[in-house]
Protein backbone atom coordinates (compact mmCIF):
# COMPACT_ATOMS: atom_id res chain seq x y z
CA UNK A 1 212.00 184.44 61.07
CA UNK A 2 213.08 187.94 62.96
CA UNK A 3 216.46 185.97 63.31
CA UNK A 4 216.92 185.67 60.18
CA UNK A 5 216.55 189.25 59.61
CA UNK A 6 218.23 190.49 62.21
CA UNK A 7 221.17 188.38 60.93
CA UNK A 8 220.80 189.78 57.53
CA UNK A 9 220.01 192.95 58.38
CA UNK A 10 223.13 193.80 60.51
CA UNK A 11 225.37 192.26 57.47
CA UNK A 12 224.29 194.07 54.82
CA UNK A 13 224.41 197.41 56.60
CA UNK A 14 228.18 196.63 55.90
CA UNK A 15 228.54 199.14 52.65
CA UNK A 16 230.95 196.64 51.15
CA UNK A 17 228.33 194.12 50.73
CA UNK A 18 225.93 197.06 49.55
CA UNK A 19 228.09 197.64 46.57
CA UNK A 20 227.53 193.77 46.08
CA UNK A 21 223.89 194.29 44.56
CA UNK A 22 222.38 191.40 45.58
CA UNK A 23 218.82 192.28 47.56
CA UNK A 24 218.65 192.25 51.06
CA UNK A 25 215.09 190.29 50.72
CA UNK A 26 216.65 187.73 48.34
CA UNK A 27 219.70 187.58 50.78
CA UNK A 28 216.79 186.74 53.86
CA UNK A 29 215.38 184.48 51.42
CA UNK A 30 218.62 182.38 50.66
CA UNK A 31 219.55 182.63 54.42
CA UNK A 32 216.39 180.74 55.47
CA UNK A 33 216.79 178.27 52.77
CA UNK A 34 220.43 177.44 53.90
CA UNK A 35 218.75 177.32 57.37
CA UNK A 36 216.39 174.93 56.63
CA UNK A 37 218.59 173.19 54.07
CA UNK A 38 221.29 171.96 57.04
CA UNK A 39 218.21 172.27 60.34
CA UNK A 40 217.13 169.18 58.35
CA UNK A 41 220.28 166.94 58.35
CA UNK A 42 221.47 168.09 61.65
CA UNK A 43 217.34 166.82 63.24
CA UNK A 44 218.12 163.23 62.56
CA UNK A 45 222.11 162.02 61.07
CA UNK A 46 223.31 162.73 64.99
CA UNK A 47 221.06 160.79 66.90
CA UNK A 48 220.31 157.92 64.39
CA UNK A 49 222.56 155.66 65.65
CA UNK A 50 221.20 155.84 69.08
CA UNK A 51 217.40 155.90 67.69
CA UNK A 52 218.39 152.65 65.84
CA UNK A 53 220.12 150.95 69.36
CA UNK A 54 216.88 151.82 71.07
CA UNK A 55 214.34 150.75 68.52
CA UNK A 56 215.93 147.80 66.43
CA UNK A 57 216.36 144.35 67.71
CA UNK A 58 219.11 142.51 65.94
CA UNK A 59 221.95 140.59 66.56
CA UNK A 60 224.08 142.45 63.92
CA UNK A 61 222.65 146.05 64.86
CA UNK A 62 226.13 147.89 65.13
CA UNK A 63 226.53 146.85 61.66
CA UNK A 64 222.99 148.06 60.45
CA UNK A 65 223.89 151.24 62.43
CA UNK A 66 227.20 151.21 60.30
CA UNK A 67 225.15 150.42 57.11
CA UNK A 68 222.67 153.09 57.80
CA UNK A 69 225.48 155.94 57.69
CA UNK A 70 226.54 154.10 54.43
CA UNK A 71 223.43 155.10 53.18
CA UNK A 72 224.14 158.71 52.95
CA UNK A 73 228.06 158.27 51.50
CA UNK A 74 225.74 155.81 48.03
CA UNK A 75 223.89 158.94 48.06
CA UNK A 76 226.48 160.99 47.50
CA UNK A 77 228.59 158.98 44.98
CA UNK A 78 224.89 159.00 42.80
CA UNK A 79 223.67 162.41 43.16
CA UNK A 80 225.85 164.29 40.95
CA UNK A 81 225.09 162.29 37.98
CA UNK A 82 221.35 162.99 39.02
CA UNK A 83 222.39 166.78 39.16
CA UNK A 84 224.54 166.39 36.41
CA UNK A 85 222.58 164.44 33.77
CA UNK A 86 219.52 165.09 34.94
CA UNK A 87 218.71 168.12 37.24
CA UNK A 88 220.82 171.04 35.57
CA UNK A 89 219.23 170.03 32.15
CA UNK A 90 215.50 169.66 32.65
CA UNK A 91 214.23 171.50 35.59
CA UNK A 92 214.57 174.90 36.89
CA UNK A 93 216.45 174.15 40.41
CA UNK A 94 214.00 175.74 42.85
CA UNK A 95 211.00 173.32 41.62
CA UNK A 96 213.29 170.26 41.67
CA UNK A 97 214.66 171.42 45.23
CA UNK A 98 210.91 171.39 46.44
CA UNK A 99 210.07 168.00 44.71
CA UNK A 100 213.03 166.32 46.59
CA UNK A 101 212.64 167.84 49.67
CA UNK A 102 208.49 167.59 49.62
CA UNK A 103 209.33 164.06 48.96
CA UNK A 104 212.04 163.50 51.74
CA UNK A 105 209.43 165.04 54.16
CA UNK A 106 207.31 161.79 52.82
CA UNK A 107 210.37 159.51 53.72
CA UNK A 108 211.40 160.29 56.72
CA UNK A 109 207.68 160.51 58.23
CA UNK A 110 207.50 156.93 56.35
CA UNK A 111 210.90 155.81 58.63
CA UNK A 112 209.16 156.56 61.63
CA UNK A 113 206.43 153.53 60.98
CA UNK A 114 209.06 151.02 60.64
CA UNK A 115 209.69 148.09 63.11
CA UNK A 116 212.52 146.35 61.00
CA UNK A 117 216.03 147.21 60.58
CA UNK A 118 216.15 145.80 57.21
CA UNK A 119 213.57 148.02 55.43
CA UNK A 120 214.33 151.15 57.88
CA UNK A 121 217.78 151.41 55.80
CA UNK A 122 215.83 150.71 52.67
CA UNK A 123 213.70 153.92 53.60
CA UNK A 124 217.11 155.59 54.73
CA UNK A 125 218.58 154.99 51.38
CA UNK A 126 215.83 156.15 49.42
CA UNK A 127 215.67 159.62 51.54
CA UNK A 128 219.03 160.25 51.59
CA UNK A 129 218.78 160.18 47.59
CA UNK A 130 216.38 162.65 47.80
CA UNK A 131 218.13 164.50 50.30
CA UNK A 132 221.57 164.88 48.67
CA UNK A 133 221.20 166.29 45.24
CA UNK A 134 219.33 169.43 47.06
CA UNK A 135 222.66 170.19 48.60
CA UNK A 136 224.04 170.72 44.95
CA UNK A 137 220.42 172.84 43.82
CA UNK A 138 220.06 175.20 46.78
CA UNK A 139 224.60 176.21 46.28
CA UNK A 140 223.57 176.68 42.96
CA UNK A 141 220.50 178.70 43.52
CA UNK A 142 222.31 180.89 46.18
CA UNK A 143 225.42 181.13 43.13
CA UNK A 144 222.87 182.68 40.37
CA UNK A 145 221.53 185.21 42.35
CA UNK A 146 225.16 186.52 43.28
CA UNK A 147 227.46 189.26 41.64
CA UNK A 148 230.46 188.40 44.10
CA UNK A 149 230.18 184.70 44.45
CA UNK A 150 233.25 184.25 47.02
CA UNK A 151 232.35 187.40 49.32
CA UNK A 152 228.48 186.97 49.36
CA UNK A 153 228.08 182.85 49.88
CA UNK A 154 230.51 182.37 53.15
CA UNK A 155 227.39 184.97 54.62
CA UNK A 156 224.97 183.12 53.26
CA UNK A 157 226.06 179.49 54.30
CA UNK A 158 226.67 180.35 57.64
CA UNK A 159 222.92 180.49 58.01
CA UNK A 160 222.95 176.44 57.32
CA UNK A 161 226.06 175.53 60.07
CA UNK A 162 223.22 177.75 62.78
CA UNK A 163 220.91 175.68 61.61
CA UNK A 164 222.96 172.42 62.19
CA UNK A 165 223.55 174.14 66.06
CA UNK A 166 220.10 174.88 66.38
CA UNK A 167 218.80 171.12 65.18
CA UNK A 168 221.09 170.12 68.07
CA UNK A 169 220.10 172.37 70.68
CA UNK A 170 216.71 171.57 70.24
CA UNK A 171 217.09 167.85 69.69
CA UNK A 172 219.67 167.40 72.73
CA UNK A 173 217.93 169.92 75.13
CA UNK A 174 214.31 168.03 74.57
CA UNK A 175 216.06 164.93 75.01
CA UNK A 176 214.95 163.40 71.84
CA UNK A 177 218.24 161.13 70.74
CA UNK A 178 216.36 158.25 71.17
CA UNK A 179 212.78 159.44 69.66
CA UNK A 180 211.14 159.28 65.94
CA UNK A 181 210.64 162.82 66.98
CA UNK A 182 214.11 163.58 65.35
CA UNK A 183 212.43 162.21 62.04
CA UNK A 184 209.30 163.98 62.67
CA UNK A 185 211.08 167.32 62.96
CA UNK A 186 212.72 166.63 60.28
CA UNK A 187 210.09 165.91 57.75
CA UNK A 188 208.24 168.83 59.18
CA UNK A 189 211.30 171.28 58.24
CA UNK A 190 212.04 169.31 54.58
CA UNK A 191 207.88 169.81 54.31
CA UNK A 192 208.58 173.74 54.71
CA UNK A 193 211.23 173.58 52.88
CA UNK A 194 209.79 172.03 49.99
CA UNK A 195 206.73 174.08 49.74
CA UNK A 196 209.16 177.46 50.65
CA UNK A 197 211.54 176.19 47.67
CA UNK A 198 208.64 177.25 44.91
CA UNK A 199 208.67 181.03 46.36
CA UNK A 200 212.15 181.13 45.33
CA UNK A 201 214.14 183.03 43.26
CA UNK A 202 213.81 181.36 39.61
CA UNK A 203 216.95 179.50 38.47
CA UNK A 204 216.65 178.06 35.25
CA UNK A 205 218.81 174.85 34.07
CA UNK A 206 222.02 175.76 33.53
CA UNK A 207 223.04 172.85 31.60
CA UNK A 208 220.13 173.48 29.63
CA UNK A 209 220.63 171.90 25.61
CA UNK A 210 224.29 170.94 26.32
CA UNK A 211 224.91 167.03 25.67
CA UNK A 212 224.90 165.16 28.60
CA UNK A 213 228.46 163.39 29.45
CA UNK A 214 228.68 160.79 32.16
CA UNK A 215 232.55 161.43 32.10
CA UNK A 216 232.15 165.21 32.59
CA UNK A 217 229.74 164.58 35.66
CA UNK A 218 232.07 161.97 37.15
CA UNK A 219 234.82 164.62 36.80
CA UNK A 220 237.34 163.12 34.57
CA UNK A 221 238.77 166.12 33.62
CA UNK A 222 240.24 166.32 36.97
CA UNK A 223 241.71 163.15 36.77
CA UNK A 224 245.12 164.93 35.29
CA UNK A 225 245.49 166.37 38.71
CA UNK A 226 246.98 162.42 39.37
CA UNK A 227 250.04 163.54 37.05
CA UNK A 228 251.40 165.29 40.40
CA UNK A 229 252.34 162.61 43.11
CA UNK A 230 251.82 164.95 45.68
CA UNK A 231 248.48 165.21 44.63
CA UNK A 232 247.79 161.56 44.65
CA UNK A 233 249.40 161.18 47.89
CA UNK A 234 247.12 163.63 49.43
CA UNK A 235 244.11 162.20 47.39
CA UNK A 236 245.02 158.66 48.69
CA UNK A 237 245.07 160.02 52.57
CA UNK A 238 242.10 162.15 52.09
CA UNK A 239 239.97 158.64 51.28
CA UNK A 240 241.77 157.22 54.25
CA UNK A 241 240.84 160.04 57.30
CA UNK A 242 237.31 159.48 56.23
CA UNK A 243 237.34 156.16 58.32
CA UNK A 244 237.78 157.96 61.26
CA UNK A 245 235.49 160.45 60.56
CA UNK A 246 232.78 157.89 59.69
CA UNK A 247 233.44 156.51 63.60
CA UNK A 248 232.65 159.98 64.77
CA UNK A 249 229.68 160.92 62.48
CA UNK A 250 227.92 157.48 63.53
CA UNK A 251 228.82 156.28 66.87
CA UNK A 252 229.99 159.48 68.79
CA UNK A 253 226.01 160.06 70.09
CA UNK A 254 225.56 156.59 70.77
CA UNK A 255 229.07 157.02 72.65
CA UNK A 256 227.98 159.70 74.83
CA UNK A 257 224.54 158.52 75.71
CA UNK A 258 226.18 155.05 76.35
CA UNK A 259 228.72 156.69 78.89
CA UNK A 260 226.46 158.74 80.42
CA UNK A 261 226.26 162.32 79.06
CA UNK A 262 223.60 164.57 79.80
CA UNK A 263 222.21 165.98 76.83
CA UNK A 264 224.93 164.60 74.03
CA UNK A 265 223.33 166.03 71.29
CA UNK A 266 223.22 169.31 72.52
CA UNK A 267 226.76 169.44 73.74
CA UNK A 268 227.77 168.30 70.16
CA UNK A 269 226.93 171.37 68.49
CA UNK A 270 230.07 172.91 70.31
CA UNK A 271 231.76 171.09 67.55
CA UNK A 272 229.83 173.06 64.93
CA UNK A 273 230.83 176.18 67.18
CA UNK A 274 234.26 174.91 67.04
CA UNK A 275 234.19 174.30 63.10
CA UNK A 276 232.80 177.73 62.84
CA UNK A 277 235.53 179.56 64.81
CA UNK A 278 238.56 177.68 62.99
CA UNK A 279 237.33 177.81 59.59
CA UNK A 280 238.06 181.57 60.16
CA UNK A 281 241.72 181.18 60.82
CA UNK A 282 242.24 178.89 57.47
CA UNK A 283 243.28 181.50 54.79
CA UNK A 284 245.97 183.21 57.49
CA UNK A 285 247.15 179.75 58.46
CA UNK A 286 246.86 178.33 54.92
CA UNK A 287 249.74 180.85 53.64
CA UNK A 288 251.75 181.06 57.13
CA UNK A 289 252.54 177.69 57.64
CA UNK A 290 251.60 176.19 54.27
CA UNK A 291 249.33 173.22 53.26
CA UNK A 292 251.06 170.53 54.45
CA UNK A 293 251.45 171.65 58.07
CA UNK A 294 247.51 172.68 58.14
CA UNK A 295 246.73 168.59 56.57
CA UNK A 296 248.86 167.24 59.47
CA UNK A 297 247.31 169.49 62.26
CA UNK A 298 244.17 168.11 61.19
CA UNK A 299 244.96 164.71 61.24
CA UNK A 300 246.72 165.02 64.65
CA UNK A 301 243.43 166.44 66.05
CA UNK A 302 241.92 163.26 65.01
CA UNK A 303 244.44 161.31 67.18
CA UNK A 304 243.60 163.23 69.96
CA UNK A 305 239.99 163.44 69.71
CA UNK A 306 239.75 159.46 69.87
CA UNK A 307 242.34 159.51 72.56
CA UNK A 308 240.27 161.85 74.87
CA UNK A 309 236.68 159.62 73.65
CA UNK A 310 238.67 156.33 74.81
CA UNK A 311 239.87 157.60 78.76
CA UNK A 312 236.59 160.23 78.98
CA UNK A 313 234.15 159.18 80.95
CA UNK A 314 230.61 161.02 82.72
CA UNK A 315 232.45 161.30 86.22
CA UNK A 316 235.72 163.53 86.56
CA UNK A 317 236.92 162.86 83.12
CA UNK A 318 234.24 164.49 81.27
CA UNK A 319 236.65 167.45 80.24
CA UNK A 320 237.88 164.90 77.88
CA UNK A 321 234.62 164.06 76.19
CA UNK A 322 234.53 168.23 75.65
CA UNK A 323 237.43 168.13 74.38
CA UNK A 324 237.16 165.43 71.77
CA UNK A 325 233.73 167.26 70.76
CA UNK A 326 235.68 170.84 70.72
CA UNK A 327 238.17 169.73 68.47
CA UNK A 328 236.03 168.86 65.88
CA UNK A 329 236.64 172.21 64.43
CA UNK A 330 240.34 171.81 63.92
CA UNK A 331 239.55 167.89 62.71
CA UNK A 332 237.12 168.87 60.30
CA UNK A 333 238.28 172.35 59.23
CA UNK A 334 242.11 171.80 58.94
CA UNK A 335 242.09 168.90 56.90
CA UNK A 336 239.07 168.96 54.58
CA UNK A 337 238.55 172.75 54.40
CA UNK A 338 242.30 172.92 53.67
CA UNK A 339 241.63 169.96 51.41
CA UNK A 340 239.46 171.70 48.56
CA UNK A 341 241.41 174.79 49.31
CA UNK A 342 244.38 173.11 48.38
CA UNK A 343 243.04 170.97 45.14
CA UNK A 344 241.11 174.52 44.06
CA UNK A 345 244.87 175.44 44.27
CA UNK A 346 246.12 172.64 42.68
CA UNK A 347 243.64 172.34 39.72
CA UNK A 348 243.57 175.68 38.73
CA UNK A 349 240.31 178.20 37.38
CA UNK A 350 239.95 175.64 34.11
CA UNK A 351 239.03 171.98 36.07
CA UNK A 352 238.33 173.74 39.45
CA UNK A 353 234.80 172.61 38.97
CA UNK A 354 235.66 169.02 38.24
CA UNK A 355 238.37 168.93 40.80
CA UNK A 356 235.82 169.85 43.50
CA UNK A 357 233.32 167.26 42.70
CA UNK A 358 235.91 164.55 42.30
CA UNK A 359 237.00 165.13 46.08
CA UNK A 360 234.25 165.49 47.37
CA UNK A 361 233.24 162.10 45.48
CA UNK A 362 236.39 160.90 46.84
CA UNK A 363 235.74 162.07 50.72
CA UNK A 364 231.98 161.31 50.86
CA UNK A 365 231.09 159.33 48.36
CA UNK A 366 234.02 156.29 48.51
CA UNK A 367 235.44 157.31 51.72
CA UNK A 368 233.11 157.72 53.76
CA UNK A 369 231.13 154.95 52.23
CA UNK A 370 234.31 152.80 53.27
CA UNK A 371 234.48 154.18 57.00
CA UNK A 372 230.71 154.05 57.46
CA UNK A 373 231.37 149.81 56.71
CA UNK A 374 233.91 149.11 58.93
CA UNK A 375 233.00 151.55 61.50
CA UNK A 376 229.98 149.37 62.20
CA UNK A 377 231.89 146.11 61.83
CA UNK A 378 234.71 147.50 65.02
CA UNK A 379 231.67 148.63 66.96
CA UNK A 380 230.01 145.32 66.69
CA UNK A 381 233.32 143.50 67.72
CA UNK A 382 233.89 145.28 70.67
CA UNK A 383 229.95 144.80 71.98
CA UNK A 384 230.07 143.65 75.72
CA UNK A 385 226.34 142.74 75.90
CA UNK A 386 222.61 142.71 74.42
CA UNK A 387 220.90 142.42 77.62
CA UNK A 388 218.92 144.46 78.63
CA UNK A 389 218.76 146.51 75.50
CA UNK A 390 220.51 148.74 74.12
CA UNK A 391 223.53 146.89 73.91
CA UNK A 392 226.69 148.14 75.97
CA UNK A 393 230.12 147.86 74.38
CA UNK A 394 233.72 148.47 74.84
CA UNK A 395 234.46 151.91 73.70
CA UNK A 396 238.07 152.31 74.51
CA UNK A 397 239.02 149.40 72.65
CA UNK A 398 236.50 150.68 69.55
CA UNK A 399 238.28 154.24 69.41
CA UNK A 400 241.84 153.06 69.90
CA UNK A 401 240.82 152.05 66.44
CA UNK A 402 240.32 155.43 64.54
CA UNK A 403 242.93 156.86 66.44
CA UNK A 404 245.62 153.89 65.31
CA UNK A 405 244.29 154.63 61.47
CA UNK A 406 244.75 158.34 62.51
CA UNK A 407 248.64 157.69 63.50
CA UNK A 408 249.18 155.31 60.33
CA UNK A 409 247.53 158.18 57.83
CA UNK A 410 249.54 160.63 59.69
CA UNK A 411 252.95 158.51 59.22
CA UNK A 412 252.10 158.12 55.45
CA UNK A 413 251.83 162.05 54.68
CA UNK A 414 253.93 163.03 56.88
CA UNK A 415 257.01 160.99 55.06
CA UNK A 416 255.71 161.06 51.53
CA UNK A 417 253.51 164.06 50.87
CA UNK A 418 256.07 166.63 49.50
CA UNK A 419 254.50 170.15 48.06
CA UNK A 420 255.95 173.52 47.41
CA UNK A 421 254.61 176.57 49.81
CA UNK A 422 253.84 177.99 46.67
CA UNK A 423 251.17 175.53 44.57
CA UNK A 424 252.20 174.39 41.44
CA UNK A 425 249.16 173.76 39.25
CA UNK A 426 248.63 170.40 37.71
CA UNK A 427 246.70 171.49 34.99
């Protein structure tokens, strides 16, 4: 906990901040949350894939693995009518947050008794339904309590990518890829969380007495942001990059245990260090070089990232492994940071809202849900053996894959995405 205030403490010495009004104990108090919130997801979505390789026996396991990831991307596409309809209308969001996440804590203790593929995703599925609406409730607890919204929360969720790094550090230093102890941890964290959740600040339903609208949950009113074709272009290619993405979200740990790695979990938070390093350069870059330069930076970084996972190896080529974690900064931050910078842009103050969720519906909801699919159906065509277990497979030939849908999604953009330096609104 002295982290946490030492973190807090040093930030809101800055007098800028002070004129914010929010207190520093409720800052401490939504810094820990976001802590917590992400320590959580960053404990067990690394190293489930190679938990599952070491655990499960099945003939079809990449694809389970695959199917497991998928789990997470349903989630996503259901939570915000659970938010929506549901959530913002009935409960205050601090008690719901601490149902769900008492609840998850249930779950993922649960996953750690089964022996079956089959019902562990069942158990996956039902956490990660749990587990997603709470990121929703704990932004929108952090948002009430703030006067200055776009200065205050950057400070605040920073607190939840060091708990990401720390999940890692501890997971890959301890050597526990392979262990239910990455569920156990887990559950023991969503446990605090949950019970901390009731000590926080009260946020009523904000959606309290409105009439519930499936359309305005889904986002519709976004959907005029298709009018402008290089909107739709972008849309279309932001659905598309998520296929590579899925390969790296649930078969990069398997990957780097396979080949060898000491420790891949804990070298994989240099990615998060990476992420949190470039996302600082985005709003110089953004209006330098322009939007369409940052979304093709991006997806050249995934090129290169598969590239350096298909020729690195454990033995001298292990500089390319670090480099194709490293760059997860620039592949993450420069296309899908950039991304709901540039639809914010692009949908104006009035559908903002709407334009947000619909990405992110788009990205990791259908996207990902997409990539997590096929991700496990390449990795399961390119397995070399079953014997002895875990399986071994051909991982140059499985990344040459996201790196060829890397090129072809660069190709597309790069020839038909066409958008003024200056955003034209499409609302």
């Amino acid at each position: 906990m002295d982290l946490f205030v030492i973190f807090a403490t040093l930030f809101y010495q800055n007098q800028k901040f002070k004129l914010q009004l929010m207190k520093t104990t409720t800052g401490v108090s939504l810094g820990f949350m976001m802590f917590l919130q992400y320590f959580i997801w960053g404990a067990w979505y690394v190293s489930m894939g190679t938990y599952m390789g070491t655990h499960f026996v099945a003939e079809d396991l990449d694809k389970q693995i695959g199917g497991a990831y998928s789990a997470l991307a349903l989630a996503t596409i259901i939570s915000p009518f659970f938010v929506g309809l549901v959530a913002d209308r009935y409960f205050a969001a601090q008690r719901m947050m601490g149902v769900l996440h008492l609840l998850g804590a249930a779950l993922l203790f649960f996953a750690t008794r089964i022996d079956h593929v089959g019902p562990f995703y069942w158990v996956i599925l039902a956490y990660s339904l749990a587990y997603m609406p709470t990121i929703a409730l704990s932004n929108n607890i952090a948002f009430t309590q703030m006067s200055d919204p776009g200065k205050q929360f950057p400070w605040i969720r920073v607190f939840g990518t060091l708990g990401w790094i720390v999940a890692g550090f501890l997971i890959g230093g301890l050597a526990l890829e392979a262990s239910d102890a990455i569920f156990l941890i887990a559950a023991a964290a969503s446990a605090a969380l949950g019970l901390f959740s009731f000590a926080l600040p009260n946020t009523p339903p904000k959606a309290k007495g409105e009439v519930a609208s499936f359309a305005k949950t889904l986002g519709v009113d976004a959907f005029v942001l298709f009018k402008s074709k290089s909107y739709l272009i972008f849309f279309i290619a932001a659905i598309l990059v998520c296929i590579p993405l899925s390969f790296y979200y649930g078969f990069a740990n398997p990957f780097l245990n396979e080949v060898g790695m000491d420790k891949p979990a804990q070298k994989m938070i240099l990615g998060q260090f990476s992420e949190a390093i470039f996302i600082v350069a985005i709003p110089f870059l953004f209006n330098r070089i322009g939007v369409k330069k940052m979304l093709l930076l991006g997806m050249a970084a995934w090129v290169l990232r598969y590239v350096a996972f298909a020729y690195g190896d454990a033995g001298s080529n292990t500089w390319l492994l670090y480099a194709g974690i490293i760059l997860h900064g620039i592949c993450y931050d420069f296309f899908f940071v950039t991304g709901y910078m540039y639809t914010e842009k692009k949908a104006g103050e009035k559908i903002k809202n709407a334009a947000q969720g619909l990405f992110t519906f788009a990205t990791y909801g259908l996207g990902m849900l997409i990539g997590t699919w096929f991700s496990g159906v390449i990795v399961a065509r390119y397995k070399t053996s079953v014997d002895p277990a875990p399986a071994t497979h051909d991982w140059t030939s499985i990344w040459y894959v996201p790196a060829g849908i890397a090129v072809a999604v660069l190709i597309y953009f790069f020839l038909f995405f066409r958008e003024k330096k200056e955003i034209a609104q499409a609302a």
